[in-house]
N, C-alpha and C. Protein backbone atom coordinates (compact mmCIF):
# COMPACT_ATOMS: atom_id res chain seq x y z
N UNK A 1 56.88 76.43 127.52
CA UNK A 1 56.22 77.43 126.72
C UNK A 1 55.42 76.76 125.60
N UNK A 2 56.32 75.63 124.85
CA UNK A 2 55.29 75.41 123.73
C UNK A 2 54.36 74.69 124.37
N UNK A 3 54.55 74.00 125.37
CA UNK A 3 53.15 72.89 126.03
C UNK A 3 51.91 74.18 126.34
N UNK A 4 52.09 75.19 126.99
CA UNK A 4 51.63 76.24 127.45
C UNK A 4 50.67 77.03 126.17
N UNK A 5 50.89 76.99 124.97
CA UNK A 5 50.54 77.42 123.68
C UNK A 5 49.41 76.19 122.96
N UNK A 6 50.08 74.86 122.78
CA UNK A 6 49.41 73.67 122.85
C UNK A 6 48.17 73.84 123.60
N UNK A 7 48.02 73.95 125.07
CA UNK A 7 47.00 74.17 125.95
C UNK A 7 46.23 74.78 125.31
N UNK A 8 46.11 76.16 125.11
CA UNK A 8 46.10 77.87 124.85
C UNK A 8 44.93 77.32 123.18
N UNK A 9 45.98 76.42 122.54
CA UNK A 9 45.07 75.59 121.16
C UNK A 9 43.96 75.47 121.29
N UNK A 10 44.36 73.88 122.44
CA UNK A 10 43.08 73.56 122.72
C UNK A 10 42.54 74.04 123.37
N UNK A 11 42.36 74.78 123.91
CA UNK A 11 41.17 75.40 124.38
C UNK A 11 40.37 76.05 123.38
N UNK A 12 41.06 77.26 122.57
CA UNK A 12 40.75 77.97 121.37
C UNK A 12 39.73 77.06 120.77
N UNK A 13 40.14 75.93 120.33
CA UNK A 13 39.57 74.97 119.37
C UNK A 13 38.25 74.47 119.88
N UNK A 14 37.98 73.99 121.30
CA UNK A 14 37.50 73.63 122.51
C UNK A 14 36.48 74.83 122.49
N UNK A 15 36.31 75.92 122.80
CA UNK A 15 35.39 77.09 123.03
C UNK A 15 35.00 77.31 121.06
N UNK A 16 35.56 77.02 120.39
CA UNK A 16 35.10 77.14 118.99
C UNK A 16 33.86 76.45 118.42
N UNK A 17 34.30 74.70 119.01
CA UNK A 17 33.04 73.83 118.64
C UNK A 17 32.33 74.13 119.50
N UNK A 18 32.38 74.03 121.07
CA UNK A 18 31.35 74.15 121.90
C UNK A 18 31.29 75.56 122.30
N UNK A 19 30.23 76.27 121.82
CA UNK A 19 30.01 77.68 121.98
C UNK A 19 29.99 77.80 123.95
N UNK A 20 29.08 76.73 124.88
CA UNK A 20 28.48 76.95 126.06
C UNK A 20 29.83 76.84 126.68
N UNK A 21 31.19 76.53 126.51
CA UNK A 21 32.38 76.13 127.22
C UNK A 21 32.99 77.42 126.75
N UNK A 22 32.38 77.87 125.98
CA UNK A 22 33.43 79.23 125.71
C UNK A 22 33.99 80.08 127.37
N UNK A 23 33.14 80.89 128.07
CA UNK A 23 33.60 81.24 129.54
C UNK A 23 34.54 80.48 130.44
N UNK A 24 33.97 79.35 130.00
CA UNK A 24 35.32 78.34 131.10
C UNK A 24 36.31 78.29 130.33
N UNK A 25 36.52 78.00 129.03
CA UNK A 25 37.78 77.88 128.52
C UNK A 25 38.90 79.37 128.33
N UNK A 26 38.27 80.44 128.26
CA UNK A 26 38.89 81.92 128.63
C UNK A 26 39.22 82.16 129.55
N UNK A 27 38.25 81.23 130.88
CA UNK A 27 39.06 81.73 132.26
C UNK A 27 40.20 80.23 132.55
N UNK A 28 40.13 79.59 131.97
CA UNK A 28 40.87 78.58 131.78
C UNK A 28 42.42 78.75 130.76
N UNK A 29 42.14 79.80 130.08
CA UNK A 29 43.08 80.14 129.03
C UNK A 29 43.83 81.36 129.86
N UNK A 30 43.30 81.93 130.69
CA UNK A 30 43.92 82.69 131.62
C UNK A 30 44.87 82.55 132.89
N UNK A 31 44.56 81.44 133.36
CA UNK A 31 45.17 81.07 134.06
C UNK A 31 46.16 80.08 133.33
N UNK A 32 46.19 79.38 132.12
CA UNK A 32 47.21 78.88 131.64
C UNK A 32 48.39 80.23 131.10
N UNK A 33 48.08 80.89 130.66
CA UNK A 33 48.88 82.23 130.14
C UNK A 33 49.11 82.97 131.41
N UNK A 34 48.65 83.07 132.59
CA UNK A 34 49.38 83.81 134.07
C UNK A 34 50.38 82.36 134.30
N UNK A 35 50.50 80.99 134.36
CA UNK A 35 51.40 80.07 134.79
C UNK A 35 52.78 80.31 133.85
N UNK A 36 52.05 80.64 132.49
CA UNK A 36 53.42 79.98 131.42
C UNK A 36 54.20 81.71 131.98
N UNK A 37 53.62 82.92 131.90
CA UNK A 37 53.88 84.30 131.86
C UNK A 37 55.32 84.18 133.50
N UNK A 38 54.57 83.48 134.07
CA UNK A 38 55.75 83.02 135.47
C UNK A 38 56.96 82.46 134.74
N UNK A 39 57.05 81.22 134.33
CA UNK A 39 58.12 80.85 133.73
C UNK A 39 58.98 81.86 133.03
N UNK A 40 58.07 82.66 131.83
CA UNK A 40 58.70 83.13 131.24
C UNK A 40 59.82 84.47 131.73
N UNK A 41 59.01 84.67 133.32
CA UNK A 41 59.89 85.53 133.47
C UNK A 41 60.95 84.94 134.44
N UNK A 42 61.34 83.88 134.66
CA UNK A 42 62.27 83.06 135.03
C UNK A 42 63.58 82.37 134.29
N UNK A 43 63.44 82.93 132.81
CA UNK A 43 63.95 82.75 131.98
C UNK A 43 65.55 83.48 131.84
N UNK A 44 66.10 82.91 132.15
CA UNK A 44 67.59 83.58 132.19
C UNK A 44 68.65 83.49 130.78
N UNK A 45 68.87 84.06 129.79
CA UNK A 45 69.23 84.34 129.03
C UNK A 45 68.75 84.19 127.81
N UNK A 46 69.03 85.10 126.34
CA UNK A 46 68.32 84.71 125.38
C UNK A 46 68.09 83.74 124.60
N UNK A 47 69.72 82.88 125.33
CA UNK A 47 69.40 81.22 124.23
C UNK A 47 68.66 80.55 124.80
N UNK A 48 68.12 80.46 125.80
CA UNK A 48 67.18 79.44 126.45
C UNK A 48 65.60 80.20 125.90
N UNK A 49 65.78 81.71 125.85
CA UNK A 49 64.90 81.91 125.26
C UNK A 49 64.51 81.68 123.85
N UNK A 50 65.19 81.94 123.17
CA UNK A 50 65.15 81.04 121.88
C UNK A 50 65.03 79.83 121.46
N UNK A 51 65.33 79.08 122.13
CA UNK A 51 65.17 78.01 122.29
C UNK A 51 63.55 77.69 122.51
N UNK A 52 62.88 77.74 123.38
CA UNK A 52 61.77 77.91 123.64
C UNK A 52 60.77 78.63 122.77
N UNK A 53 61.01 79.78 122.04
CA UNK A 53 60.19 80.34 121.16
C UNK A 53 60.81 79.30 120.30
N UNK A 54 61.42 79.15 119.54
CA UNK A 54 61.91 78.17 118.45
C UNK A 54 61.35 76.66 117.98
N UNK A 55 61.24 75.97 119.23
CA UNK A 55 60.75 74.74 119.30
C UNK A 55 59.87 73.90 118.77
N UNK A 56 59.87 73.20 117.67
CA UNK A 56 59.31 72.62 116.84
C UNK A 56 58.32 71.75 117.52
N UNK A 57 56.92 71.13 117.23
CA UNK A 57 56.14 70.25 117.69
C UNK A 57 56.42 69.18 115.73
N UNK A 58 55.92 68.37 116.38
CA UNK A 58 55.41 67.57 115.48
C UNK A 58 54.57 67.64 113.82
N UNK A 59 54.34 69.06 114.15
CA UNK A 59 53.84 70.04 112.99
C UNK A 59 54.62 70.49 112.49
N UNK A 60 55.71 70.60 112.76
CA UNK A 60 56.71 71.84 112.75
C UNK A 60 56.37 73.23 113.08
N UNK A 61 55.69 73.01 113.54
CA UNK A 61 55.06 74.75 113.91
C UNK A 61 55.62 74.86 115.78
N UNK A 62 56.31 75.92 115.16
CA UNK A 62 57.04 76.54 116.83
C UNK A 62 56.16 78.13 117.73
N UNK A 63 56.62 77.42 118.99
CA UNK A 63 55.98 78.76 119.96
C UNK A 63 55.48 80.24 119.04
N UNK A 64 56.41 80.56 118.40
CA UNK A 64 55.92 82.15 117.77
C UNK A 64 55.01 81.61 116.41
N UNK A 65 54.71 80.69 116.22
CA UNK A 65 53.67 80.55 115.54
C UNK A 65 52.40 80.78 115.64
N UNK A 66 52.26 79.69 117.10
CA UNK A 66 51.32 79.72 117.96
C UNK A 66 51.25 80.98 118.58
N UNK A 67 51.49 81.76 119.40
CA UNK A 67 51.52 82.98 119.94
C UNK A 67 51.06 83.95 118.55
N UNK A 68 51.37 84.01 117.67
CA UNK A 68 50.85 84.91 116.59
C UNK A 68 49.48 84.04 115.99
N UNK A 69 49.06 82.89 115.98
CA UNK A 69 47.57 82.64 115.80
C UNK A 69 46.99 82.89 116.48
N UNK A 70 47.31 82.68 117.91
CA UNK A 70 46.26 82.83 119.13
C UNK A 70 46.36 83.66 119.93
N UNK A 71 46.76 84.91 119.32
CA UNK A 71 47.65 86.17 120.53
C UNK A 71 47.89 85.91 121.38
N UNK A 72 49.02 84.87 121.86
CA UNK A 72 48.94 85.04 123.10
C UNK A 72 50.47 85.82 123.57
N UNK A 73 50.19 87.01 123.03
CA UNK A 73 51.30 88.39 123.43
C UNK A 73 52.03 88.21 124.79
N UNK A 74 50.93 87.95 126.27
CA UNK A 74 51.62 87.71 127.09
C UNK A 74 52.82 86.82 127.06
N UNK A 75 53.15 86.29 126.90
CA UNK A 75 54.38 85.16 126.25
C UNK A 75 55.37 85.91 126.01
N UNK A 76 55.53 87.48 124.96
CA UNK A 76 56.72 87.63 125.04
C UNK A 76 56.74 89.18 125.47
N UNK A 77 56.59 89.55 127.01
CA UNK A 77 56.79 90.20 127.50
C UNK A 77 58.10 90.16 127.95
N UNK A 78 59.00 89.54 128.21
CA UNK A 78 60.15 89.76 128.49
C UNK A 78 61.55 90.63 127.79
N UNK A 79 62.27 90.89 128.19
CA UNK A 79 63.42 91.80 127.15
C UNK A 79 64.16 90.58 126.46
N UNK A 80 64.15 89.03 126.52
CA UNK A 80 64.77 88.03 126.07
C UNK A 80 63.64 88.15 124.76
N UNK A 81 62.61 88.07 125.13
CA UNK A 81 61.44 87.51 123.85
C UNK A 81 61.74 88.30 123.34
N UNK A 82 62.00 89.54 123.55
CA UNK A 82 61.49 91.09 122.73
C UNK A 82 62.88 91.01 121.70
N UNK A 83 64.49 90.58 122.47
CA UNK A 83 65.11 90.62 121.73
C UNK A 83 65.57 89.57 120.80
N UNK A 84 64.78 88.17 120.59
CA UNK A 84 65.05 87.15 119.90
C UNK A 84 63.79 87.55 118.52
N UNK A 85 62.94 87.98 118.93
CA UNK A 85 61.55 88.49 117.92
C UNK A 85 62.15 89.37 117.23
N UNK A 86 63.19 90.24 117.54
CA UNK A 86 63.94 91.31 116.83
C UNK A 86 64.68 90.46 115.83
N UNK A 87 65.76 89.59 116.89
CA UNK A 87 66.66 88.72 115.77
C UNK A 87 65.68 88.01 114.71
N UNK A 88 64.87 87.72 114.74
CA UNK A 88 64.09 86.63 113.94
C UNK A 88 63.31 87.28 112.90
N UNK A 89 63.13 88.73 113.06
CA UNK A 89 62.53 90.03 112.15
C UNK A 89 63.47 90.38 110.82
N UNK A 90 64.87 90.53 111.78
CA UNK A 90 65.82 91.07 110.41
C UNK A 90 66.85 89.66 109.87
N UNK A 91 66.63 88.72 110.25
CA UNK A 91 66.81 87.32 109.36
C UNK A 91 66.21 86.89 108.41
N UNK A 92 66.17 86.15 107.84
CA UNK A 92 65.36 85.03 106.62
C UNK A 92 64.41 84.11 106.97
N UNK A 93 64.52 84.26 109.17
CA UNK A 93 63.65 82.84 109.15
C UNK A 93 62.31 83.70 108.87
N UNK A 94 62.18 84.89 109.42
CA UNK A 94 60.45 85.64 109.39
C UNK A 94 59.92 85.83 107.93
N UNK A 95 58.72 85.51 107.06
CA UNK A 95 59.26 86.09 105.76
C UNK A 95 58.20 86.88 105.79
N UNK A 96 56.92 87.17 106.96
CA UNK A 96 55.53 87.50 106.61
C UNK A 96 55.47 88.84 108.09
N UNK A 97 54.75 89.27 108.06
CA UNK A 97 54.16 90.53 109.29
C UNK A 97 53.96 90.19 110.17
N UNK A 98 53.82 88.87 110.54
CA UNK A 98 52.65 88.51 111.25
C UNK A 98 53.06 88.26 112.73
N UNK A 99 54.48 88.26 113.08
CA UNK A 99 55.16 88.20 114.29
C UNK A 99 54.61 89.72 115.03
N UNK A 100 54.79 90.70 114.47
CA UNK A 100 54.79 92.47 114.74
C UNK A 100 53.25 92.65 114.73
């Protein structure tokens, strides 16, 4: 998932500087978000799901970071995402809107 978001970046970033790559990188950003959207629904319980939304890069910036800069909503279609985004709403880790 987070490699899948990473991608999803660069591309974003990728169709930003180069305006003429914009079409390829959307249909390119589509088919990366239908691959990761497979996984995700292969996902068997919520700690693995959490886990995965959770996951720190090198930034410290984890999956629901990314997914809330770059909508990429498809990501948490599942009832695991839906119910770890809940847990993470009425905790301390969320402090801003921007998950909802």
């Amino acid at each position: 998932m987070k490699t899948g978001c990473l991608v999803i970046e660069l591309l974003e970033l990728t169709s930003q500087r180069f305006e003429p790559l914009k079409v390829r990188s959307n249909a390119l950003r589509d088919n990366a978000e239908a691959i990761v959207a497979k996984y995700m629904a292969k996902v068997h319980g919520e700690s693995e799901m959490r886990y995965l939304l959770l996951e720190k890069d090198i930034e410290e910036r984890d999956a629901l970071d990314l997914i809330t800069n770059y909508s990429i909503f498809a990501f948490l279609q599942s009832q695991y995402a839906e119910n770890v985004v809940k847990e993470i709403w009425r905790s301390p880790y969320a402090m801003n809107d921007t998950i909802f």
